[in-house]
Protein backbone atom coordinates (compact mmCIF):
# COMPACT_ATOMS: atom_id res chain seq x y z
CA UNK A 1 55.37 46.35 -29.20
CA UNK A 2 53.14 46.76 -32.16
CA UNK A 3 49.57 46.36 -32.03
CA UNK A 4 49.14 43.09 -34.02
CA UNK A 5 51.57 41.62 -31.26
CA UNK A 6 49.92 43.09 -28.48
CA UNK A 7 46.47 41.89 -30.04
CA UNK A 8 47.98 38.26 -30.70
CA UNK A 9 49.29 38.46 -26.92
CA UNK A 10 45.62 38.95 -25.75
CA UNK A 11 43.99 36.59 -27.75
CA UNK A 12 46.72 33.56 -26.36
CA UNK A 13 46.10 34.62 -22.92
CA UNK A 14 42.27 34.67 -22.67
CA UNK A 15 42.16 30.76 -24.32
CA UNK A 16 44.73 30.06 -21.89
CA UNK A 17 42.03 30.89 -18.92
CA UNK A 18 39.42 29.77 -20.57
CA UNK A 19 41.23 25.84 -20.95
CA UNK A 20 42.73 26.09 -16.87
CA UNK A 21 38.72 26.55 -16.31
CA UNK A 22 37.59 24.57 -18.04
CA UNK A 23 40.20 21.54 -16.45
CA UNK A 24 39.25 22.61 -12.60
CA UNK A 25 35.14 22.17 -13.84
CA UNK A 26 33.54 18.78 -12.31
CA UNK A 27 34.17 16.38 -15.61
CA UNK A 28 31.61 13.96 -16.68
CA UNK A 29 32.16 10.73 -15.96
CA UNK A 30 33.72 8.32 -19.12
CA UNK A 31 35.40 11.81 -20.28
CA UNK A 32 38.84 10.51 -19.35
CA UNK A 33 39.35 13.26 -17.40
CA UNK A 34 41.31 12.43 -14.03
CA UNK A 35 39.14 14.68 -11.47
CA UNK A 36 37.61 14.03 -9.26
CA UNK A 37 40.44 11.10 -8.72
CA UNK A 38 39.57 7.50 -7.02
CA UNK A 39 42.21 8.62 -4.23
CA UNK A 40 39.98 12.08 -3.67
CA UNK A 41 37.05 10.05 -2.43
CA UNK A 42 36.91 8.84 1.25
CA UNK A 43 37.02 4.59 0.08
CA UNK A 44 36.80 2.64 -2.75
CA UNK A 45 33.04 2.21 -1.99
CA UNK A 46 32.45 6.06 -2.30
CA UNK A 47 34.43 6.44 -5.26
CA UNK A 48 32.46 3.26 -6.76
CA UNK A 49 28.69 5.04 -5.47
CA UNK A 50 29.89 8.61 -7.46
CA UNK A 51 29.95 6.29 -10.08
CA UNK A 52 26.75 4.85 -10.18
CA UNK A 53 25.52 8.52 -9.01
CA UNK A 54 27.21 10.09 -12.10
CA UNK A 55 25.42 7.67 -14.97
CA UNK A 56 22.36 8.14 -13.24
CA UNK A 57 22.00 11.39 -13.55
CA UNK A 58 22.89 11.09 -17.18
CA UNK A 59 19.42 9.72 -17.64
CA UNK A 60 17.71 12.59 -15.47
CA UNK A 61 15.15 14.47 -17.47
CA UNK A 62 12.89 16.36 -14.79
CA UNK A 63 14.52 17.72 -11.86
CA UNK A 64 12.43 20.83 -11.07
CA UNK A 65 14.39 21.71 -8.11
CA UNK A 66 18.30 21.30 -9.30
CA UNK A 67 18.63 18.21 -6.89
CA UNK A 68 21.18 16.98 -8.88
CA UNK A 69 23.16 20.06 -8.72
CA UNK A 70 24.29 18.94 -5.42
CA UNK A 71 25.93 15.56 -6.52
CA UNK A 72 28.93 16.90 -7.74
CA UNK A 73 32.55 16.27 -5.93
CA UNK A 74 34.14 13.96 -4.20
CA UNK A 75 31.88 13.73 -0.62
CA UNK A 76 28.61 12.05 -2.13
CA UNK A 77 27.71 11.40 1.37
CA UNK A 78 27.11 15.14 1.51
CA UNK A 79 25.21 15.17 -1.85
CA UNK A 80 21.33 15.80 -1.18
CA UNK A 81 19.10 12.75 -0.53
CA UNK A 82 21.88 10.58 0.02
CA UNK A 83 22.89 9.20 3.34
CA UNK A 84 25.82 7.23 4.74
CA UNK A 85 26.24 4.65 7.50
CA UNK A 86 28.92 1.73 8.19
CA UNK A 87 27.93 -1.60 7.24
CA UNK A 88 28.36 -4.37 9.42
CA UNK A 89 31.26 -6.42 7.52
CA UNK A 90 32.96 -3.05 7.17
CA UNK A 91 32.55 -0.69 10.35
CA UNK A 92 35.66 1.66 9.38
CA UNK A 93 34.04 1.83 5.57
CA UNK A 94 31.29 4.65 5.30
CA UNK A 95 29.55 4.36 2.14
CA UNK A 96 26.02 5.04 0.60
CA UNK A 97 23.22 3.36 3.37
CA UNK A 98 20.01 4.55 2.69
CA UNK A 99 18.93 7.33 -0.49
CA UNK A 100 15.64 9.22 -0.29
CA UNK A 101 14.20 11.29 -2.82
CA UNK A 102 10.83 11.90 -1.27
CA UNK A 103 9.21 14.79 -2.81
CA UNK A 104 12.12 15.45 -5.24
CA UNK A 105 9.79 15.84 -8.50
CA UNK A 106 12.60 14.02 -10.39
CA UNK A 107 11.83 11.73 -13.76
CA UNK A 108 13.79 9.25 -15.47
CA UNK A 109 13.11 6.28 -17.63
CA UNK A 110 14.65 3.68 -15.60
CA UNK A 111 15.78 2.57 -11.78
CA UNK A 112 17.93 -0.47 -12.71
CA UNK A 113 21.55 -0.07 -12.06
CA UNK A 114 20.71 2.53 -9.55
CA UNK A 115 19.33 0.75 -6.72
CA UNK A 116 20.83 -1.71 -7.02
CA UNK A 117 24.19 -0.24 -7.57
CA UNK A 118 24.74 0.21 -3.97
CA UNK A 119 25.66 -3.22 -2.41
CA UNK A 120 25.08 -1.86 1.26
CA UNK A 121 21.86 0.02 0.56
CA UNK A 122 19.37 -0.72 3.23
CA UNK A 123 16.78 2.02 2.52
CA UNK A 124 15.17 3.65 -0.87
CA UNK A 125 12.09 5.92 -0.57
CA UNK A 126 11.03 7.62 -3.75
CA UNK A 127 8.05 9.01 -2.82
CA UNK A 128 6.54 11.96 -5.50
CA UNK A 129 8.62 11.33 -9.01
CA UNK A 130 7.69 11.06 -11.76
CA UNK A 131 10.37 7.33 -12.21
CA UNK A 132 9.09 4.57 -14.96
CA UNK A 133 9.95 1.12 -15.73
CA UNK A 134 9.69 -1.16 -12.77
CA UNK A 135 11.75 -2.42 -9.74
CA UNK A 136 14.89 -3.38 -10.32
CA UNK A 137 16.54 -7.18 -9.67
CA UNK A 138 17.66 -5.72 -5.79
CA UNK A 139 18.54 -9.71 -4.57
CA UNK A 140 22.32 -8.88 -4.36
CA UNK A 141 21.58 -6.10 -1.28
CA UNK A 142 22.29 -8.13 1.39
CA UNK A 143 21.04 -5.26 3.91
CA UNK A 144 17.74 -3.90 2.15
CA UNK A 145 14.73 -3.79 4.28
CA UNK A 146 12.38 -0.56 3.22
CA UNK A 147 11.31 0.01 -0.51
CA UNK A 148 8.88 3.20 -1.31
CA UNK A 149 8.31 3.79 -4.50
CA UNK A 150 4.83 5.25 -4.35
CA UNK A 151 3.17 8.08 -6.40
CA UNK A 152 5.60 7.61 -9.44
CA UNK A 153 4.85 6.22 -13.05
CA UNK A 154 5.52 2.84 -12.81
CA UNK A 155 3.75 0.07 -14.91
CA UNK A 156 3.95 -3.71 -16.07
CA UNK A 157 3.54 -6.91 -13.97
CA UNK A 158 3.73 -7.17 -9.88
CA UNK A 159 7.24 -6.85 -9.57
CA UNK A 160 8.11 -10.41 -9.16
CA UNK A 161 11.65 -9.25 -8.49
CA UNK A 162 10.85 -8.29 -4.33
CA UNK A 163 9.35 -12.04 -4.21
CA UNK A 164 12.95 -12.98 -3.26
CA UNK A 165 13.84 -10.44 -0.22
CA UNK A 166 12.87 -11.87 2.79
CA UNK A 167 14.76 -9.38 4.86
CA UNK A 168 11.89 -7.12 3.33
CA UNK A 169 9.76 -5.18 5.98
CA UNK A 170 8.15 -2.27 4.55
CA UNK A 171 7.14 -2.37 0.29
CA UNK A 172 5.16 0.71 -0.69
CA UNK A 173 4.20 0.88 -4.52
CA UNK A 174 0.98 2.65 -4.35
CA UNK A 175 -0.50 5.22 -6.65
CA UNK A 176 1.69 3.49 -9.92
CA UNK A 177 0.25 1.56 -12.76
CA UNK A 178 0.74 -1.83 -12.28
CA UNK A 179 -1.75 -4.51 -13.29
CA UNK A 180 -2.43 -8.01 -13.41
CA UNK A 181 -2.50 -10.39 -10.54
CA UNK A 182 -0.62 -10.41 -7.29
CA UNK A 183 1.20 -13.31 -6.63
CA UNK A 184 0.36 -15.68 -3.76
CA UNK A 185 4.16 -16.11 -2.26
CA UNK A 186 4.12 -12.25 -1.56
CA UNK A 187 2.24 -12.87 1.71
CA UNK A 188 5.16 -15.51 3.05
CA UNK A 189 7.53 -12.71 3.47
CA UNK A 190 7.27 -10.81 6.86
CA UNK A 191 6.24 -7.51 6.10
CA UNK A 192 5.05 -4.82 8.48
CA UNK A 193 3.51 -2.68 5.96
CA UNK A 194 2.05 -3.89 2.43
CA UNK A 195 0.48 -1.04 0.49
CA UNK A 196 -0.33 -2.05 -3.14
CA UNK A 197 -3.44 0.82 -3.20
CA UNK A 198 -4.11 2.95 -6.01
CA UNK A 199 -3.34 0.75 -9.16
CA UNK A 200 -4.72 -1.78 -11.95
CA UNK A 201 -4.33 -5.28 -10.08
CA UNK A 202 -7.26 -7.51 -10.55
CA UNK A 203 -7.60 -11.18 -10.12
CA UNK A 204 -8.77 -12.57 -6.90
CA UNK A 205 -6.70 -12.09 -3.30
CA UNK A 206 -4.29 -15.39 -2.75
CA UNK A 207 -5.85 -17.27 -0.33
CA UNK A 208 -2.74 -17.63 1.78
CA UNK A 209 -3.26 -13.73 2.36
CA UNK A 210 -2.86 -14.37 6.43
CA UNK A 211 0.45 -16.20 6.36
CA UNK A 212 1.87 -12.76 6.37
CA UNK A 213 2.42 -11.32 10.12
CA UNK A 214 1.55 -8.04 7.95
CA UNK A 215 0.62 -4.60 10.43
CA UNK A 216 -0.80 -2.84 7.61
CA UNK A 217 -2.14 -3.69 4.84
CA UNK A 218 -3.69 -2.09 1.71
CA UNK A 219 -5.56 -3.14 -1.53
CA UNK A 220 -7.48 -0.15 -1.90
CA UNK A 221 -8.99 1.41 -5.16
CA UNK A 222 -7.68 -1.64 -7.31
CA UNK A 223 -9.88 -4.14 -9.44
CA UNK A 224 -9.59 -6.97 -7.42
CA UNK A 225 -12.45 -9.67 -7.67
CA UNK A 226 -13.08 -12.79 -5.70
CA UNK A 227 -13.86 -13.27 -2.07
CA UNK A 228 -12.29 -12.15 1.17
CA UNK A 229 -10.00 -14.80 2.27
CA UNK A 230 -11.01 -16.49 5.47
CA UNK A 231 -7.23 -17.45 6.19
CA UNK A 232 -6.96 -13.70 7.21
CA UNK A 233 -7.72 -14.64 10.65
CA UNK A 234 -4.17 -16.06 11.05
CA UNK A 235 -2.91 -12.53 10.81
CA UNK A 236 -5.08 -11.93 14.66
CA UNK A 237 -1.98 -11.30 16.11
CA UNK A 238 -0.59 -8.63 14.06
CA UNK A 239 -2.86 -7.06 11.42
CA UNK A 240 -3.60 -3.11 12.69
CA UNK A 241 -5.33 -2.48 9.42
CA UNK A 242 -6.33 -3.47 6.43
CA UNK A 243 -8.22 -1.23 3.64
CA UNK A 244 -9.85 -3.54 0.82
CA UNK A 245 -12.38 -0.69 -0.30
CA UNK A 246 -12.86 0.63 -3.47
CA UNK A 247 -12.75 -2.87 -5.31
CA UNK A 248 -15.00 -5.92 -6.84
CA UNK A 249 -15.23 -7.92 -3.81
CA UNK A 250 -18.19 -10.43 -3.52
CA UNK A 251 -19.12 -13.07 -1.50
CA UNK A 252 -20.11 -12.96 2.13
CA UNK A 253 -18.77 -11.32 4.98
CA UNK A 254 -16.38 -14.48 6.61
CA UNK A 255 -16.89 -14.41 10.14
CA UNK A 256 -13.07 -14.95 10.53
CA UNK A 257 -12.56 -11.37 10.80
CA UNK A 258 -13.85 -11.58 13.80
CA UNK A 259 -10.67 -13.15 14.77
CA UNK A 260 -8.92 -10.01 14.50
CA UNK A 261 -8.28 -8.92 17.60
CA UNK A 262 -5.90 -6.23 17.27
CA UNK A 263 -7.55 -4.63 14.31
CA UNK A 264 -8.15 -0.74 14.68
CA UNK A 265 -9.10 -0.20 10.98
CA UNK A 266 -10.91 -2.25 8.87
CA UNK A 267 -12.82 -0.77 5.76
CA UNK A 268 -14.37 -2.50 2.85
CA UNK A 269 -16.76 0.14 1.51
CA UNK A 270 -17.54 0.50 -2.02
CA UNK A 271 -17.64 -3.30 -2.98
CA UNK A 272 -20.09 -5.88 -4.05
CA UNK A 273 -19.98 -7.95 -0.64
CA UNK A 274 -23.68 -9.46 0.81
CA UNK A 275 -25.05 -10.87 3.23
CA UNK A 276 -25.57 -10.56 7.13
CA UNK A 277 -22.69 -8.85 9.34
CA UNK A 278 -21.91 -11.83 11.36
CA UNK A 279 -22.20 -11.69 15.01
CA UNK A 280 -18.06 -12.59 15.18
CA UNK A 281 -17.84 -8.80 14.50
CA UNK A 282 -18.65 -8.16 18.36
CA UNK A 283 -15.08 -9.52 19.04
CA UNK A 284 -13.50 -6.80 17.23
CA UNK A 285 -12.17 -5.46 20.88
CA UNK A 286 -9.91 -3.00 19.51
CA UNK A 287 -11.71 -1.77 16.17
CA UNK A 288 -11.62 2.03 15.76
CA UNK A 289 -13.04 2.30 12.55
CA UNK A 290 -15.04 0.18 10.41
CA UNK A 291 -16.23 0.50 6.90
CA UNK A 292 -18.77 -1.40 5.33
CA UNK A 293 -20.65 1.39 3.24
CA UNK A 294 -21.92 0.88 -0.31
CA UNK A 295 -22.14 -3.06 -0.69
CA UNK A 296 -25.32 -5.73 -0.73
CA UNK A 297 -25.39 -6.03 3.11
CA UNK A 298 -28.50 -7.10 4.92
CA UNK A 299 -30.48 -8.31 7.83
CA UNK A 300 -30.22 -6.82 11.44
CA UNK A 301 -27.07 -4.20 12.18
CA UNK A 302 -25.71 -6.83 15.25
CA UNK A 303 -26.41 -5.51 18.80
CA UNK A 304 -22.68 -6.76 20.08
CA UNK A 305 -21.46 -4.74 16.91
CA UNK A 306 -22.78 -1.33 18.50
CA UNK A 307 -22.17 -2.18 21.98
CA UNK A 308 -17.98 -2.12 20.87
CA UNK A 309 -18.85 1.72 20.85
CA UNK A 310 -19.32 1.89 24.91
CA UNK A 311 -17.10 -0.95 25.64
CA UNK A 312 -14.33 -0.91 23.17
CA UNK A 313 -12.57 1.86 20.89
CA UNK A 314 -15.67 2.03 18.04
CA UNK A 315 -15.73 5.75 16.51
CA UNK A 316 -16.81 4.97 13.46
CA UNK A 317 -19.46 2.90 12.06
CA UNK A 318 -20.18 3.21 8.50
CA UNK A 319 -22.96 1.23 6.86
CA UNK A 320 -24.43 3.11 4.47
CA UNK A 321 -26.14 2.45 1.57
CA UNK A 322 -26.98 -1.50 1.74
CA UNK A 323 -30.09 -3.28 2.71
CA UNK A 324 -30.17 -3.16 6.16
CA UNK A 325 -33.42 -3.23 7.82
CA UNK A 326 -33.39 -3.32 11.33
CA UNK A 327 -30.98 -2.11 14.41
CA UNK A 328 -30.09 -3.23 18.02
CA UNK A 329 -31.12 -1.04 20.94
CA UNK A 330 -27.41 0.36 21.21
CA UNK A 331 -27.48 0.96 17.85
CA UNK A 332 -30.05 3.41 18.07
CA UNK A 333 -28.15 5.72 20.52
CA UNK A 334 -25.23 5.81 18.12
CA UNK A 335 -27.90 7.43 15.65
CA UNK A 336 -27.40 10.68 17.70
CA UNK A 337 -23.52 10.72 18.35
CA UNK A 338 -23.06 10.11 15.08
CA UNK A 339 -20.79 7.46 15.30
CA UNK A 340 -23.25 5.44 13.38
CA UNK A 341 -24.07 6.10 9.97
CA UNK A 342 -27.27 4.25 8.45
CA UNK A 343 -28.19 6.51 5.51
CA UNK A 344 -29.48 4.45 1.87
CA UNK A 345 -30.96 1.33 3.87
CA UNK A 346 -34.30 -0.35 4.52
CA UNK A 347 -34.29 0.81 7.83
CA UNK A 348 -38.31 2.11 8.72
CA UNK A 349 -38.96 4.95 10.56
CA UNK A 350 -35.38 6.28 10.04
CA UNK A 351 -35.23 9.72 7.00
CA UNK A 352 -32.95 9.19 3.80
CA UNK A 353 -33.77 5.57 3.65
CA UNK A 354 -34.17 3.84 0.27
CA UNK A 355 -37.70 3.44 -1.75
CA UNK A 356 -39.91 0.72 -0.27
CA UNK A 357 -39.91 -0.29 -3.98
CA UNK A 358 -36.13 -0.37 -4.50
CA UNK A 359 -36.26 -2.27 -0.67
CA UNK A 360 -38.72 -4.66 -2.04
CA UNK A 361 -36.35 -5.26 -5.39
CA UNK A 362 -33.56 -6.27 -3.77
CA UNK A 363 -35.01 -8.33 -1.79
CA UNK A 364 -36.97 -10.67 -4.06
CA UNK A 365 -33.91 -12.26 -4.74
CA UNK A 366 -32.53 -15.35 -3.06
CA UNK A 367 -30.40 -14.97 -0.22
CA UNK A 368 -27.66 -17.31 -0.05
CA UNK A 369 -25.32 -15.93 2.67
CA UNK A 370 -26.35 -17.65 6.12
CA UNK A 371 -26.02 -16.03 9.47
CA UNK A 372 -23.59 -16.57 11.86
CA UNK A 373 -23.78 -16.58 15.01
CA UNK A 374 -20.49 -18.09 16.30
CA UNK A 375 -18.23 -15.15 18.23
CA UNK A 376 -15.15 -16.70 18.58
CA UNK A 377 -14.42 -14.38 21.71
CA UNK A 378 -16.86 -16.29 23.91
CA UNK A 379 -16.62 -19.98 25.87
CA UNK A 380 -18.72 -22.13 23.72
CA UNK A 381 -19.83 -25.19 26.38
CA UNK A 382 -19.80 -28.50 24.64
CA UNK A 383 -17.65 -27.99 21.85
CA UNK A 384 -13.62 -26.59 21.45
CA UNK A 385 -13.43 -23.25 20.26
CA UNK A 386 -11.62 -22.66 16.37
CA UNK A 387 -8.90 -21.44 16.52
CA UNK A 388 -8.85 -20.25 13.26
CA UNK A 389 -9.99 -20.82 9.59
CA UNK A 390 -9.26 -24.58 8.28
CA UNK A 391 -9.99 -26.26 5.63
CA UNK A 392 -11.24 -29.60 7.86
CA UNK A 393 -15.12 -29.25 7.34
CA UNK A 394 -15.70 -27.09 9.66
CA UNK A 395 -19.59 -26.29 9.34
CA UNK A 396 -20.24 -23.06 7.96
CA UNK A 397 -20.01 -22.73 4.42
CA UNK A 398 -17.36 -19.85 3.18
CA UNK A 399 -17.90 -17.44 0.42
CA UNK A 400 -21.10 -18.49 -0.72
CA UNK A 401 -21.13 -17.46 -4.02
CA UNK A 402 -23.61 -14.48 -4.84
CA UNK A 403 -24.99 -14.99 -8.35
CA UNK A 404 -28.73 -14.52 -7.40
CA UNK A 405 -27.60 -11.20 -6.48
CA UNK A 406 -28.11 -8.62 -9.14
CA UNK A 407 -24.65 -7.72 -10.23
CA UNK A 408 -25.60 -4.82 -12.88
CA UNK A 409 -26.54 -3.10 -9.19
CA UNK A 410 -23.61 -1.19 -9.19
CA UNK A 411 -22.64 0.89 -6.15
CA UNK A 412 -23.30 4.17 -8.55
CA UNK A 413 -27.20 3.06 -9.12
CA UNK A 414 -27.39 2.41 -5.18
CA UNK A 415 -26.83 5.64 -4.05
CA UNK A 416 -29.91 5.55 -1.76
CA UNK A 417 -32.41 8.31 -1.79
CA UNK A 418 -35.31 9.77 0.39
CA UNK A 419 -38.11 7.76 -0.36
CA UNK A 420 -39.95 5.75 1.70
């Protein structure tokens, strides 16, 4: 054999390997290519999710950790942060159940066609990624019950499109950047845990916010303006906790939350709310923690308040930096367990306590809140105890609004000081 031939021979043989590896390589999907094949896959409904897998991550553009490197093959039930289950109308059918990418890093412009590509998807938690857009139309996933799509990049409107799932427990979109106002029929779905923390909404809280049997419920470090509604009371029999800090809130304190009886946490520090703490906050029975630092509150700290510290679960009492300017005797001993916390008031005889001239400021304007002394908790002879808030003239005027309060008194010039 001459060497030309024997140099020709060589050069046919190495592009025959290279093509026989290059046809046994995963092929992308819309190549034409015939592997994997629809019979390779389990059923129809796996074949149909390695679909919907394989365009997605087409659109990838951050995946620090080679996630996707996994979803390759055949088994997508075995590729990592997907899981598998049986739905009900098909028990012998394994297919895609629940997908969570928790912690995954990954980025890509866009969820739609990917959640909602799986029709028996009951779960997506997507917590830590960098994903944009916004939620996806998800109404044809007749099993979906848990959304998490906090910490991502996120933006626009509320997404009107979870409005429709009532079989919706658990919604977590906090730390995004959506804005705007939050729609009132969001609270008539029956959601354990509501977290909508962390992001641009503004507008005033729906009044309807207790017709939601909502456990936990955030609207934390938002721009939300407006009063507290009273009709939270209705949620007595459920709410656990409810953060509103970190907001615009005005208005007074309603003395409906002292309907909450199975409250643990309930913080509204850094606001604009005034007024007296109404003596309704002695029902609290199973409070833990309560926040009511850095707002326009005044008058007496309520002796039933401290007492929930001996006879209740109390830990916590944070009332800093208002206007308050007296205490009950209880309150006193909390001073030195530290579970109360009176620093930046108008409190005499007590150290880092405002200026008697910032003290006497404040409080040469009108007061419009009144004080309440109804504690819904206790037999009131003579007349039927409320139930809850109503809108049938019952006495006590809600929400008074505070415009004789000075508003330009932001909770950065109130930091309280040491003077006397």
């Amino acid at each position: 054999m001459s060497k030309q031939v024997f140099v020709i021979f060589l050069l046919i043989f190495a592009l025959l390997t290279r093509l026989d590896a290059q046809s046994n390589a995963p092929s992308p999907l819309g190549c034409g290519c015939s592997h994997p094949k629809p019979e390779d896959f389990i059923n129809t409904k796996q074949y149909l999710a390695y679909q919907v897998i394989q365009r997605f991550k087409l659109t990838i553009t951050q995946d620090p950790n080679n996630v996707t490197g996994t979803w390759v093959g055949d088994r997508p039930c075995t590729y990592k942060g997907f899981f598998c289950d049986t739905p009900p109308d098909s028990p012998n059918t394994p297919t895609i159940a629940s997908i969570d990418f928790n912690g995954f890093h990954l980025a890509a412009p866009s969820l739609d066609g990917f959640i909602n590509g799986f029709p028996d998807l009951a779960l997506f938690h997507a917590n830590s990624n960098n994903f944009s857009g916004t939620v996806p139309n998800l109404l044809s996933l007749q099993y979906f019950y848990e959304l998490d799509l906090s910490n991502n990049n996120l933006s626009g409107p509320f997404p009107v499109n979870v409005i429709p799932l009532t079989g919706l427990t658990f919604l977590d979109i906090r730390f995004n950047k959506f804005l705007g106002n939050v729609p009132s029929p969001i609270f008539m779905i029956s959601y354990e845990a509501l977290f909508l923390n962390n992001n641009f909404f503004d507008g005033q809280i729906p009044d309807d916010l207790g017709s939601s049997p909502v456990e936990y419920l955030t609207f934390a470090n938002n721009r939300f303006t407006g009063s507290i509604p009273p009709s939270i009371c209705n949620s007595s029999d459920t709410l656990l906790e409810v953060l509103f800090l970190n907001n615009q809130l005005s208005g007074c304190l309603p003395y409906e939350i002292g309907y909450l009886k199975s409250i643990t946490i309930f913080d509204v520090g850094g606001n604009h709310l005034t007024g007296p703490i109404p003596l309704s906050f002695g029902c609290l029975s199973n409070i833990q923690q309560l926040n009511l630092a850095q707002n326009y509150l005044y008058g007496k700290v309520p002796e039933v308040l401290c007492q929930l510290a001996k006879t209740g679960n109390l830990v916590n009492i944070s009332l800093s930096d208002n206007f308050f300017t007296s205490l009950g005797i209880t309150c006193w001993n909390l001073l030195h367990t530290n579970v109360l916390d009176v620093r930046g008031n108008c409190i005499p005889g007590l150290p880092n306590q405002r200026s008697l001239k910032e003290c006497a400021w404040f409080f040469a304007f009108p007061k419009t809140c009144p004080f309440v002394g109804y504690m819904p908790c206790e037999a009131h002879p003579g007349r039927q105890n409320k139930a809850c808030y109503s809108n049938d003239g019952w006495p006590w005027y809600h929400n008074h609004p505070s415009s004789s309060l000075p508003h330009y008194m932001g909770s950065n010039q109130l930091t309280g000081g040491n003077g006397n």
